[in-house]
C-alpha atoms as a PDB file:
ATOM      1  CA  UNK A   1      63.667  28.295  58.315  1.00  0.00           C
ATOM      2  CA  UNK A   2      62.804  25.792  55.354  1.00  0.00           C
ATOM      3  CA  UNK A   3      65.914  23.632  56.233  1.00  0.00           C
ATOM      4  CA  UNK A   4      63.849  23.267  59.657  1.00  0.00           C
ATOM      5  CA  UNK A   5      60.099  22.874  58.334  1.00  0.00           C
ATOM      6  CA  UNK A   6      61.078  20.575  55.630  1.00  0.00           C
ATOM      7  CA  UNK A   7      60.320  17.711  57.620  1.00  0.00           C
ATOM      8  CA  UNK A   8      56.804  19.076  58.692  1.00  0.00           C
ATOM      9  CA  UNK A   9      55.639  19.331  55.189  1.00  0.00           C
ATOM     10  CA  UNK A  10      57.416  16.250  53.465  1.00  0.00           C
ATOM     11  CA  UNK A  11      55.211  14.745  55.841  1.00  0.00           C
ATOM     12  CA  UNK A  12      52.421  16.119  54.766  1.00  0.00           C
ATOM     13  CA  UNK A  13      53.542  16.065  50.910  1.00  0.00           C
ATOM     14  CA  UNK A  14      53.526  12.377  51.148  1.00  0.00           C
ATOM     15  CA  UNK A  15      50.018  12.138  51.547  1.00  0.00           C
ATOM     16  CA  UNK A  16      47.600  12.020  48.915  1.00  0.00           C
ATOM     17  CA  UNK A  17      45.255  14.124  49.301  1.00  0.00           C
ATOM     18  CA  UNK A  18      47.819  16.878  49.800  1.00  0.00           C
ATOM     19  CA  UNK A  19      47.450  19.103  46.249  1.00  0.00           C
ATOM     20  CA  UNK A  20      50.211  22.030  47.222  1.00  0.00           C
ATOM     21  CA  UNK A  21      52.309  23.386  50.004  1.00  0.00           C
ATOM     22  CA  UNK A  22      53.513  27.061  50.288  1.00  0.00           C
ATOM     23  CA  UNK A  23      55.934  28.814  51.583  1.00  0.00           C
ATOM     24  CA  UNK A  24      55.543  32.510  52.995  1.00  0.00           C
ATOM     25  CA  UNK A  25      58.274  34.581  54.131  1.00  0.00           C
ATOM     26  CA  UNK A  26      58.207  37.335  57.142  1.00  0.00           C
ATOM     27  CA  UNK A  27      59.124  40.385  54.745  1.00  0.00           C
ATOM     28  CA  UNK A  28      59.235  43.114  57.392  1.00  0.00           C
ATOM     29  CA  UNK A  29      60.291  42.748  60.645  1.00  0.00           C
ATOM     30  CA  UNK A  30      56.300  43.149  62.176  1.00  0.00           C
ATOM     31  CA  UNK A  31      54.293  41.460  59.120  1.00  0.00           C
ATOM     32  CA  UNK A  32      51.140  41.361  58.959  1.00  0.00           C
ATOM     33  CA  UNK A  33      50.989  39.283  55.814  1.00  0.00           C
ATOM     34  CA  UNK A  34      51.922  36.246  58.076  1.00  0.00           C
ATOM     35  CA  UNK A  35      50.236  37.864  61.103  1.00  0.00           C
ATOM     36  CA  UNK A  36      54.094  38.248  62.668  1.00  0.00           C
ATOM     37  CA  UNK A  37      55.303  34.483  62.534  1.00  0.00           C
ATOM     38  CA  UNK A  38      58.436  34.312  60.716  1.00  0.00           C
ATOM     39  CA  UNK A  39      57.134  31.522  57.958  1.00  0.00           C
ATOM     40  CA  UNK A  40      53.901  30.489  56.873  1.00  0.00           C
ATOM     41  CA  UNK A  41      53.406  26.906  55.530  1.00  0.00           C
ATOM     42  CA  UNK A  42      50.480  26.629  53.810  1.00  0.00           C
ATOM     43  CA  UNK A  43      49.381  23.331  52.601  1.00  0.00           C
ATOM     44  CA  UNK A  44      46.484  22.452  50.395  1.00  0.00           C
ATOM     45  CA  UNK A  45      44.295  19.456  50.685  1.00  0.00           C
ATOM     46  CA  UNK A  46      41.290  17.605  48.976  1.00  0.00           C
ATOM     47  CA  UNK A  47      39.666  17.025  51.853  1.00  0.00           C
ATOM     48  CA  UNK A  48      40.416  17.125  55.637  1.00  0.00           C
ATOM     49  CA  UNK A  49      38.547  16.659  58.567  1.00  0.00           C
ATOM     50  CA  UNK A  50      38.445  20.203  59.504  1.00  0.00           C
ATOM     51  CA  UNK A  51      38.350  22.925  56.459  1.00  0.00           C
ATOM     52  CA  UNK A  52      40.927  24.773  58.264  1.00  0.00           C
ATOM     53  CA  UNK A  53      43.882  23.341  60.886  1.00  0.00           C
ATOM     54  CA  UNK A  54      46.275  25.322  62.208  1.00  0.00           C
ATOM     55  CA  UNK A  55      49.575  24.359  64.107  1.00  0.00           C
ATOM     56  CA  UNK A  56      52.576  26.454  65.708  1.00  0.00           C
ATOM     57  CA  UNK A  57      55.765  25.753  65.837  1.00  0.00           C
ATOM     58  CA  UNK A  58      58.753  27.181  67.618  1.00  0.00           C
ATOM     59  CA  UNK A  59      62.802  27.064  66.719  1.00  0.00           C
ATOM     60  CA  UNK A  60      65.341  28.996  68.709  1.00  0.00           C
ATOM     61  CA  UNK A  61      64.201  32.592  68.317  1.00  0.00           C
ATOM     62  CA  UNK A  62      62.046  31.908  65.298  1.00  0.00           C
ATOM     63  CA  UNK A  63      58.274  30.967  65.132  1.00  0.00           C
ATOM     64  CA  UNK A  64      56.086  29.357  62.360  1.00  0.00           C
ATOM     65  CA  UNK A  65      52.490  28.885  61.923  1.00  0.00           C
ATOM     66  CA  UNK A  66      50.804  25.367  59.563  1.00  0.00           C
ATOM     67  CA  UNK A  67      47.703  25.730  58.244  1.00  0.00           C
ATOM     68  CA  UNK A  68      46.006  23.238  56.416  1.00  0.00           C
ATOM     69  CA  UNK A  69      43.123  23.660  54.630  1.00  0.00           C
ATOM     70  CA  UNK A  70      40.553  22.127  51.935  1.00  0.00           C
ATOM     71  CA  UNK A  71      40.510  22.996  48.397  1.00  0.00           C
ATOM     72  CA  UNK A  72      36.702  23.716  49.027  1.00  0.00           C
ATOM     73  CA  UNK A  73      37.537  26.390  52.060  1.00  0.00           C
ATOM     74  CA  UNK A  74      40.206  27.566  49.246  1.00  0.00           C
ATOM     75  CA  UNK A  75      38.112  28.016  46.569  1.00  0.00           C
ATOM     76  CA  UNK A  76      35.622  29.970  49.064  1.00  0.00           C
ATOM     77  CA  UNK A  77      37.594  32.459  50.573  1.00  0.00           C
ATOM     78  CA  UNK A  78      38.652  33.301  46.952  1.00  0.00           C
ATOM     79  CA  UNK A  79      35.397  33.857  45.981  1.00  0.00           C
ATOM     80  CA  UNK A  80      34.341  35.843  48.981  1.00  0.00           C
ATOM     81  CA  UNK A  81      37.175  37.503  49.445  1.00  0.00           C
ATOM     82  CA  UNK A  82      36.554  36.895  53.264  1.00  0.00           C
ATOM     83  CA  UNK A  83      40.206  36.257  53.786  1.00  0.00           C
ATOM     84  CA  UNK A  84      42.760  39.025  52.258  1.00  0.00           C
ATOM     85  CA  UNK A  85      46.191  37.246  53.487  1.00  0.00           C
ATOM     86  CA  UNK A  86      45.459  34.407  51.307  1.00  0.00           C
ATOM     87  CA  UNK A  87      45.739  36.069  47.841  1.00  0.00           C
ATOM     88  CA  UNK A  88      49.135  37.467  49.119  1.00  0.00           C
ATOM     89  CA  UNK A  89      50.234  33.935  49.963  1.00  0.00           C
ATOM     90  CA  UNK A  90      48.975  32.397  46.886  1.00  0.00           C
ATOM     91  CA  UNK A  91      50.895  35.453  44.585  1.00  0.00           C
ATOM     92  CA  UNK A  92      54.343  36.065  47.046  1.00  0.00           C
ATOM     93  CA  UNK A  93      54.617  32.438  48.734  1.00  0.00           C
ATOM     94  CA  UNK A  94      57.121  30.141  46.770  1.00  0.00           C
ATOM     95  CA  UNK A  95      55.844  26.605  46.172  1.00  0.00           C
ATOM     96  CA  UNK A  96      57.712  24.209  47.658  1.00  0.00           C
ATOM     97  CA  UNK A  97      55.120  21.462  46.412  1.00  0.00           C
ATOM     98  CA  UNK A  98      53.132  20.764  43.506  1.00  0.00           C
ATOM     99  CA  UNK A  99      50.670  17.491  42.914  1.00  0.00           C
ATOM    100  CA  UNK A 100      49.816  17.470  39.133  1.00  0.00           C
ATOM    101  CA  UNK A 101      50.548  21.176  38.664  1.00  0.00           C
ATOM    102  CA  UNK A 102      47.341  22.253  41.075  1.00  0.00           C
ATOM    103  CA  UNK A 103      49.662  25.650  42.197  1.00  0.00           C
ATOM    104  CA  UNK A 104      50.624  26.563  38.844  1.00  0.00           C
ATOM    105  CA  UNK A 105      46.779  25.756  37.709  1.00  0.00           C
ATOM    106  CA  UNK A 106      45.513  27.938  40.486  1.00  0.00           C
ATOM    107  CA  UNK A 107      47.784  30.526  40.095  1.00  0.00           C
ATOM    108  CA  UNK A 108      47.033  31.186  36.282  1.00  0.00           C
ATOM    109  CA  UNK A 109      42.955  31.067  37.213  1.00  0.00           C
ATOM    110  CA  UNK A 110      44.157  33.653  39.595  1.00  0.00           C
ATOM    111  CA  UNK A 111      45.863  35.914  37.312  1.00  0.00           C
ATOM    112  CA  UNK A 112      43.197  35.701  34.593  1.00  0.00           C
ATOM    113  CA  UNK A 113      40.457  36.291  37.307  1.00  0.00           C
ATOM    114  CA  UNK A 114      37.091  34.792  35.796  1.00  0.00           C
ATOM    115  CA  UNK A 115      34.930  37.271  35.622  1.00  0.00           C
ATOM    116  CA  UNK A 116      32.257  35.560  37.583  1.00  0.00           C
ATOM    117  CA  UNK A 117      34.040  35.712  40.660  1.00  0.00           C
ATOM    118  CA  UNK A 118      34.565  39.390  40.600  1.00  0.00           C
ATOM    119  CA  UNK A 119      30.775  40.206  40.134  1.00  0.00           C
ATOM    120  CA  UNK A 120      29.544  38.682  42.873  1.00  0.00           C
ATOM    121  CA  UNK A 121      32.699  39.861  45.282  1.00  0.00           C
ATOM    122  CA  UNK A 122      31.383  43.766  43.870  1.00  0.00           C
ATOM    123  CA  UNK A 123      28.109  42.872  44.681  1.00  0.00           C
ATOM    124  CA  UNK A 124      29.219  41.857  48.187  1.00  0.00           C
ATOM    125  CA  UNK A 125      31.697  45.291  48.392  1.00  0.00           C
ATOM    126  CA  UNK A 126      28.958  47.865  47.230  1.00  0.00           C
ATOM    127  CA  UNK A 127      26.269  46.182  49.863  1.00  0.00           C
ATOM    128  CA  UNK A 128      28.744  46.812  52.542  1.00  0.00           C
ATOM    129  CA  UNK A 129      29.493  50.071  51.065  1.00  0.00           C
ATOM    130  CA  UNK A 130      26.018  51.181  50.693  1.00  0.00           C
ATOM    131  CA  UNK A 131      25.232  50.008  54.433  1.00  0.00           C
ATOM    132  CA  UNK A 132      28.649  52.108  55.726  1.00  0.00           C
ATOM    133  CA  UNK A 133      27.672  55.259  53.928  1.00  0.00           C
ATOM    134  CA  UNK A 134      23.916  55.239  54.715  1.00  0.00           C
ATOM    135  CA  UNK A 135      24.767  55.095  58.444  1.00  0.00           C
ATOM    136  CA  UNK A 136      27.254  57.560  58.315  1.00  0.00           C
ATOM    137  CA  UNK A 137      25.172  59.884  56.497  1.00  0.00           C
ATOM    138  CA  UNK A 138      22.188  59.182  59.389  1.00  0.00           C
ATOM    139  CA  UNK A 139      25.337  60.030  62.463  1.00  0.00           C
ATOM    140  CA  UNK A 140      26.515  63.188  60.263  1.00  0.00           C
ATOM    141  CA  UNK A 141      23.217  64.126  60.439  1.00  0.00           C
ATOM    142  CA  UNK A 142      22.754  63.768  64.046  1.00  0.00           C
ATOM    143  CA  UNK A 143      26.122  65.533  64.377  1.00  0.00           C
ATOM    144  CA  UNK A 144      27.581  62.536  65.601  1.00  0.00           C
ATOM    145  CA  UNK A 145      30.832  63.152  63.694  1.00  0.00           C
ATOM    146  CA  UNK A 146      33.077  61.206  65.229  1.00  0.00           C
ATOM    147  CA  UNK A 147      30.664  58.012  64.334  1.00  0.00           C
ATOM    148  CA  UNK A 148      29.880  59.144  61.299  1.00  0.00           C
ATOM    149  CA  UNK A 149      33.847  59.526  60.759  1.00  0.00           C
ATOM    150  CA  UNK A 150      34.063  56.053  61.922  1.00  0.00           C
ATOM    151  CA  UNK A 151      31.359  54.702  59.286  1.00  0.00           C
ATOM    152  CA  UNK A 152      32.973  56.772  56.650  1.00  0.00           C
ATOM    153  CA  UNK A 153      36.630  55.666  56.714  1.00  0.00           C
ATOM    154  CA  UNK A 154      34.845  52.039  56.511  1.00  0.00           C
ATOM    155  CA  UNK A 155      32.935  52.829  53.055  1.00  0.00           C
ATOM    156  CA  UNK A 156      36.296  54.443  51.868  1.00  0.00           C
ATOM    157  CA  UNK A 157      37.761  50.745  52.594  1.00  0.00           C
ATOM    158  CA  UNK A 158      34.718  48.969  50.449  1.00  0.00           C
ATOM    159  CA  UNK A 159      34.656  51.613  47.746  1.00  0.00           C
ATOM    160  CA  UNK A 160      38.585  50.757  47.378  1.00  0.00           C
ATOM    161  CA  UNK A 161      38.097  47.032  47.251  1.00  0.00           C
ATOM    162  CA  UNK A 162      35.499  47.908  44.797  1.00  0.00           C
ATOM    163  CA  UNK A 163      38.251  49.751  42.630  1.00  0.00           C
ATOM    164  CA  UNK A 164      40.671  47.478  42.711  1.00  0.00           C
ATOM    165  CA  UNK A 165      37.882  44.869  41.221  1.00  0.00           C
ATOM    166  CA  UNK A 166      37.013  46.972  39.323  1.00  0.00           C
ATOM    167  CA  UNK A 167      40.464  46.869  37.213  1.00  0.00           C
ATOM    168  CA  UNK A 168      40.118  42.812  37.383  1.00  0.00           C
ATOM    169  CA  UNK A 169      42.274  41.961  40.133  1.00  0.00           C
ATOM    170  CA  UNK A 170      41.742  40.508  43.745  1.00  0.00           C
ATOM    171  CA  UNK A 171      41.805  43.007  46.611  1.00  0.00           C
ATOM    172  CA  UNK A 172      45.000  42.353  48.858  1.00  0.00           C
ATOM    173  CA  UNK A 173      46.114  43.407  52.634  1.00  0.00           C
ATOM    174  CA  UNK A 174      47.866  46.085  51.426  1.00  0.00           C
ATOM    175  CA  UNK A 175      44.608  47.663  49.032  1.00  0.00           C
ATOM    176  CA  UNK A 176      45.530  51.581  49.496  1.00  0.00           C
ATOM    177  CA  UNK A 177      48.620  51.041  47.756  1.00  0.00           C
ATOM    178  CA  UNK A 178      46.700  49.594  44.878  1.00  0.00           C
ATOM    179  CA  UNK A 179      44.232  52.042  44.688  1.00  0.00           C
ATOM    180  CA  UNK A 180      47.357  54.759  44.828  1.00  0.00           C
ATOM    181  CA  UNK A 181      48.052  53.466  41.515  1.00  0.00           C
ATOM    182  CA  UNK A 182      44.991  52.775  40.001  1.00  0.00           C
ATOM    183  CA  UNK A 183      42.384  54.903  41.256  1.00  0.00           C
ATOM    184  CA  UNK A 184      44.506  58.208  42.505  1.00  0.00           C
ATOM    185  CA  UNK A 185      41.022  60.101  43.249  1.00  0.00           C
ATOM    186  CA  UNK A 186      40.071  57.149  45.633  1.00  0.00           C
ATOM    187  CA  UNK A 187      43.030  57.640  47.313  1.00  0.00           C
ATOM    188  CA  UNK A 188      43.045  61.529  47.743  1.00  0.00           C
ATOM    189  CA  UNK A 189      39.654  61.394  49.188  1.00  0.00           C
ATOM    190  CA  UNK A 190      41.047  58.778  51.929  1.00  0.00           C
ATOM    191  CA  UNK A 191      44.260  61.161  52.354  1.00  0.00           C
ATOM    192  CA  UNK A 192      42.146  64.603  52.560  1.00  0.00           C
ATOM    193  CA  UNK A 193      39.767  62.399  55.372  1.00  0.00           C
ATOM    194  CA  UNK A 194      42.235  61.139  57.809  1.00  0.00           C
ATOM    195  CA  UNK A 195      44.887  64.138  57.070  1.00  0.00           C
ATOM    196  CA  UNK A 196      43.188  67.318  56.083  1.00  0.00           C
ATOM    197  CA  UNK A 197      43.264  70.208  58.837  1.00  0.00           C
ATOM    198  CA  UNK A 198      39.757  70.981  58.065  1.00  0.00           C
ATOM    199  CA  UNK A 199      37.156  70.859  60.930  1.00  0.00           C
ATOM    200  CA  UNK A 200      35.937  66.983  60.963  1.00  0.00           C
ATOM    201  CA  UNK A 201      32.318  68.295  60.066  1.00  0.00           C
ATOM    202  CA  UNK A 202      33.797  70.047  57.152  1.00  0.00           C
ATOM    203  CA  UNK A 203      35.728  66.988  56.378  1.00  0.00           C
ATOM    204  CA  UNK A 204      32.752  64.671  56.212  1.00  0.00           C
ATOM    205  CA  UNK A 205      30.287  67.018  54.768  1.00  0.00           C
ATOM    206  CA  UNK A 206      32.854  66.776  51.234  1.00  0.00           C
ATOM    207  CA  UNK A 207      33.268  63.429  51.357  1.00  0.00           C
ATOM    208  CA  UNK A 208      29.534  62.831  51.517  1.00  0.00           C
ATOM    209  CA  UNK A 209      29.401  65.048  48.040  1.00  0.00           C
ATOM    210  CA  UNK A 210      32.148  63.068  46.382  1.00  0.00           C
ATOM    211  CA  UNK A 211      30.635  59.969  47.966  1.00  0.00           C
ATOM    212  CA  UNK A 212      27.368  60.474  46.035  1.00  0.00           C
ATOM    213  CA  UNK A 213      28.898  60.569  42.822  1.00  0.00           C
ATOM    214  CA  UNK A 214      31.114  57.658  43.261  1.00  0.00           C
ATOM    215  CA  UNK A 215      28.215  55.317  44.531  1.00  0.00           C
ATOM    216  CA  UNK A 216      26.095  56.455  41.706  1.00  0.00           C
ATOM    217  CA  UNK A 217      28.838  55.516  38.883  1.00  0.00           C
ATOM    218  CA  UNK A 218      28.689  52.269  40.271  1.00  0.00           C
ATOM    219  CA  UNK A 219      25.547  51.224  41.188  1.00  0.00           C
ATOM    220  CA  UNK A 220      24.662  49.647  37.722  1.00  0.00           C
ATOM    221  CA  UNK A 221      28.096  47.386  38.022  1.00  0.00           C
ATOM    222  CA  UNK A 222      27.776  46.825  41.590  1.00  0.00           C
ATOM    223  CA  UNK A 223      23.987  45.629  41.391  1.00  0.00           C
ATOM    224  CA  UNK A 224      24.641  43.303  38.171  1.00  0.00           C
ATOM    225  CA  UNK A 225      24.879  39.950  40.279  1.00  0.00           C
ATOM    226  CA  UNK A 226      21.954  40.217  42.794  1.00  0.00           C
ATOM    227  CA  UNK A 227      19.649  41.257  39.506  1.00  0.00           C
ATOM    228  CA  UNK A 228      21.127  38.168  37.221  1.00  0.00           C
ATOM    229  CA  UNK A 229      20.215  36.133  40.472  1.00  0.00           C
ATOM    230  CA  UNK A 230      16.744  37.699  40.854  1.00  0.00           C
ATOM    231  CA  UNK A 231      16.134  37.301  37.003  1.00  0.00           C
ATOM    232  CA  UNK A 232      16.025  33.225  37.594  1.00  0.00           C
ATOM    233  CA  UNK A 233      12.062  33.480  38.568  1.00  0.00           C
ATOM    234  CA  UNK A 234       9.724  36.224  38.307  1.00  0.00           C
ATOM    235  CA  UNK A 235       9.483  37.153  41.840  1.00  0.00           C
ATOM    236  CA  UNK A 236      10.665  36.720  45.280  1.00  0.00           C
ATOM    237  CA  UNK A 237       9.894  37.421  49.198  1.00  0.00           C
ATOM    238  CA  UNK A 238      12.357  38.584  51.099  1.00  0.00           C
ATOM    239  CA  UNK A 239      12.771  35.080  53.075  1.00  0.00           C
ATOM    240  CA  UNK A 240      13.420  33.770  49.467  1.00  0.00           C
ATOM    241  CA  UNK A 241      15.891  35.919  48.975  1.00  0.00           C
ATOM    242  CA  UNK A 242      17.869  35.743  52.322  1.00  0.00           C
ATOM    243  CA  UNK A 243      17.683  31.421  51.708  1.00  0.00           C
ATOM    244  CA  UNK A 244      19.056  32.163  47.758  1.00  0.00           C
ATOM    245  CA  UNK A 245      22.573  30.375  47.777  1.00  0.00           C
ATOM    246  CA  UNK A 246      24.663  33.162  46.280  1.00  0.00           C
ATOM    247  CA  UNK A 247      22.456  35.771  48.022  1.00  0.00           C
ATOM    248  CA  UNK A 248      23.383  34.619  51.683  1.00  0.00           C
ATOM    249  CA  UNK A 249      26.928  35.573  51.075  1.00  0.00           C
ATOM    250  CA  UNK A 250      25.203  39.681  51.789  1.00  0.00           C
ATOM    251  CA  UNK A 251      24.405  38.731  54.783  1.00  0.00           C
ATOM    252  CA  UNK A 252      22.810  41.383  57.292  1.00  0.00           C
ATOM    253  CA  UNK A 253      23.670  44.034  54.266  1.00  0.00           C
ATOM    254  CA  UNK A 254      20.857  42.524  51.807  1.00  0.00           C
ATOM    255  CA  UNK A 255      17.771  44.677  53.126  1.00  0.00           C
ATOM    256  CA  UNK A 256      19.050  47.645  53.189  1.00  0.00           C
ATOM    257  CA  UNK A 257      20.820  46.708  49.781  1.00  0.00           C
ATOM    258  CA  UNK A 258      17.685  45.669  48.460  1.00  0.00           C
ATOM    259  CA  UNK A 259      15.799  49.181  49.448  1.00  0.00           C
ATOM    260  CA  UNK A 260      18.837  51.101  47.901  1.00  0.00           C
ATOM    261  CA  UNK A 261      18.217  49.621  44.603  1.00  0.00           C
ATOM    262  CA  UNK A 262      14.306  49.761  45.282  1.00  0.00           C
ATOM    263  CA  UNK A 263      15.213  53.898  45.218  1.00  0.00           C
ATOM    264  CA  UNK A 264      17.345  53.887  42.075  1.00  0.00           C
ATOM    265  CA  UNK A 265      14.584  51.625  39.902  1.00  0.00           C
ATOM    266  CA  UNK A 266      16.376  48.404  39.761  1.00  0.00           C
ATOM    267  CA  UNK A 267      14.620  46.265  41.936  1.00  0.00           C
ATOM    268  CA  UNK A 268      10.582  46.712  41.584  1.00  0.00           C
ATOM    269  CA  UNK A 269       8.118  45.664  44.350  1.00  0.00           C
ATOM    270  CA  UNK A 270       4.932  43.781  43.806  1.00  0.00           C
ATOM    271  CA  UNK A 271       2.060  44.074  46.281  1.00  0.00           C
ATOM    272  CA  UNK A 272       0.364  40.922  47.251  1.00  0.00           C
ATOM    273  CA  UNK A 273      -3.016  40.832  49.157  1.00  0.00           C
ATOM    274  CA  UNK A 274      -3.196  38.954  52.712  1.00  0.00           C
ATOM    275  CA  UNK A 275      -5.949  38.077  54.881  1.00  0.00           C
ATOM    276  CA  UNK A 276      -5.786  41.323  56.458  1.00  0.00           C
ATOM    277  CA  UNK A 277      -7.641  44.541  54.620  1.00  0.00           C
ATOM    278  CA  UNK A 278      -5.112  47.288  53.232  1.00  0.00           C
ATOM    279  CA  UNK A 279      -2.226  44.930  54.135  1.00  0.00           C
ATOM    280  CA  UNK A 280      -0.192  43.518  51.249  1.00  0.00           C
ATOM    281  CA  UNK A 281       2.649  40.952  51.451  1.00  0.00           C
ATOM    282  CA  UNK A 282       6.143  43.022  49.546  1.00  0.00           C
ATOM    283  CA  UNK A 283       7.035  40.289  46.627  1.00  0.00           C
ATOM    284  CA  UNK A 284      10.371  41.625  44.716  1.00  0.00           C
ATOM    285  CA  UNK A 285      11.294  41.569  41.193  1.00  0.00           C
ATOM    286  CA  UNK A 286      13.703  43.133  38.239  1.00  0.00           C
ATOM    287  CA  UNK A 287      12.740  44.028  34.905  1.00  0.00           C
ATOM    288  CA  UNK A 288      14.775  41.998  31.940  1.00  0.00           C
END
């Protein structure tokens, strides 16, 4: 299939701001990594109109998919971790182009994984987490169990992305057979959920217990970038906080990840006075 695309991305390769071009292979014979096209061609630019352009292509039997996108859409899904295919591409895909060593550069800042990057991508896993499990617990409660099953195989998902950055590498597609290795306990709870003969209630009602302690090991780590955020003035409101650069990245999960860590002491509220008598305004803070 290269023989065939080769023209496609010489093309491309002779433009300037082109930095890289990648190759990904179909490994299986439905493959999710390249979302069941037979090749990928990923090519990396310094700027483009669009952050991301995607083109099809069709030879014979076989079918490929183009996407081109900017090193500042790059450099953002990396940090959010918002797209999981792309870290396989960037590891498995074979570079078939190379301005000034930009592949080889990226691939090393990859590997070593600056440490920045992975706080604020735990942050962003533990909020979801936090959101999944606390709903969940609310359904289980109700004896909603199949919802509550629902929420719960979700949080397993976030508290294994969480593991796997944890051990200083990048989730990728395939993140339960990372954990398998790294975290076996993580694993076994997602095994005795979706396989156990137990009742479902009975199911859910352990998982909640192991749950607990897993959220609680981690809520110092996992809270670490919204408090270095919140320690750059002495106090916020919530508007503030929702308009903070790094902060939007939560998204809808920042209330309810705010009141979490409200509960556990590491957010503190401040009680302004308004206009109105007995009614305060809720200013948030963290203690150095």
């Amino acid at each position: 299939m290269e023989q065939i695309l080769r023209p496609i991305y010489q093309e491309r390769a002779s433009q300037e701001s082109t930095l890289g071009v990648i190759l990904v292979e179909k490994r299986e014979k439905v493959s999710q990594i390249t979302d069941t096209f037979d090749s990928v061609l990923l090519i990396i630019t310094k700027e483009n109109e669009t952050p991301v352009f995607t083109k099809h292509y069709t030879y014979l039997d076989k079918k490929a998919a183009m996407h081109i996108v900017t090193e500042k859409q790059l450099h953002k899904w990396l940090l959010l971790g918002t797209n999981r295919k792309i870290v396989d591409w960037l590891f498995y895909g074979r570079v078939i182009y190379d301005r000034n060593e930009f592949m080889e550069k990226l691939k090393t800042e990859l590997k070593d994984y600056p440490f920045y990057g992975r706080k604020i991508k735990m942050g962003m896993e533990f909020a979801k987490l936090i959101r999944r499990y606390m709903e969940g617990k609310v359904f289980f409660e109700e004896k909603n169990y199949m919802d509550a099953y629902h929420h719960m195989v979700e949080s397993l998902h976030h508290l294994a992305r969480l593991a796997v950055l944890e051990n200083g590498l990048p989730p990728e597609v395939t993140v339960w057979s990372q954990v398998k290795q790294m975290e076996p306990a993580i694993y076994k709870l997602y095994e005795e959920l979706i396989s156990s003969d137990e009742p479902i209630d009975k199911r859910l009602e352990l998982l909640f217990l192991a749950s607990e302690f897993y959220i609680h090991s981690r809520t110092q780590d996992g809270a670490l970038h919204i408090r270095e955020v919140m320690e750059k003035q002495s106090s916020w409101t919530i508007q503030e906080l929702h308009e903070q650069e790094e902060l939007k990245n939560y998204s809808s999960n920042l209330e309810v990840f705010i009141e979490y860590l409200i509960e556990k002491d590491l957010i503190f509220i401040n009680g302004v006075t308004t206009k109105s008598e007995g009614i305060f305004h809720r200013y948030y803070y963290v203690k150095n």
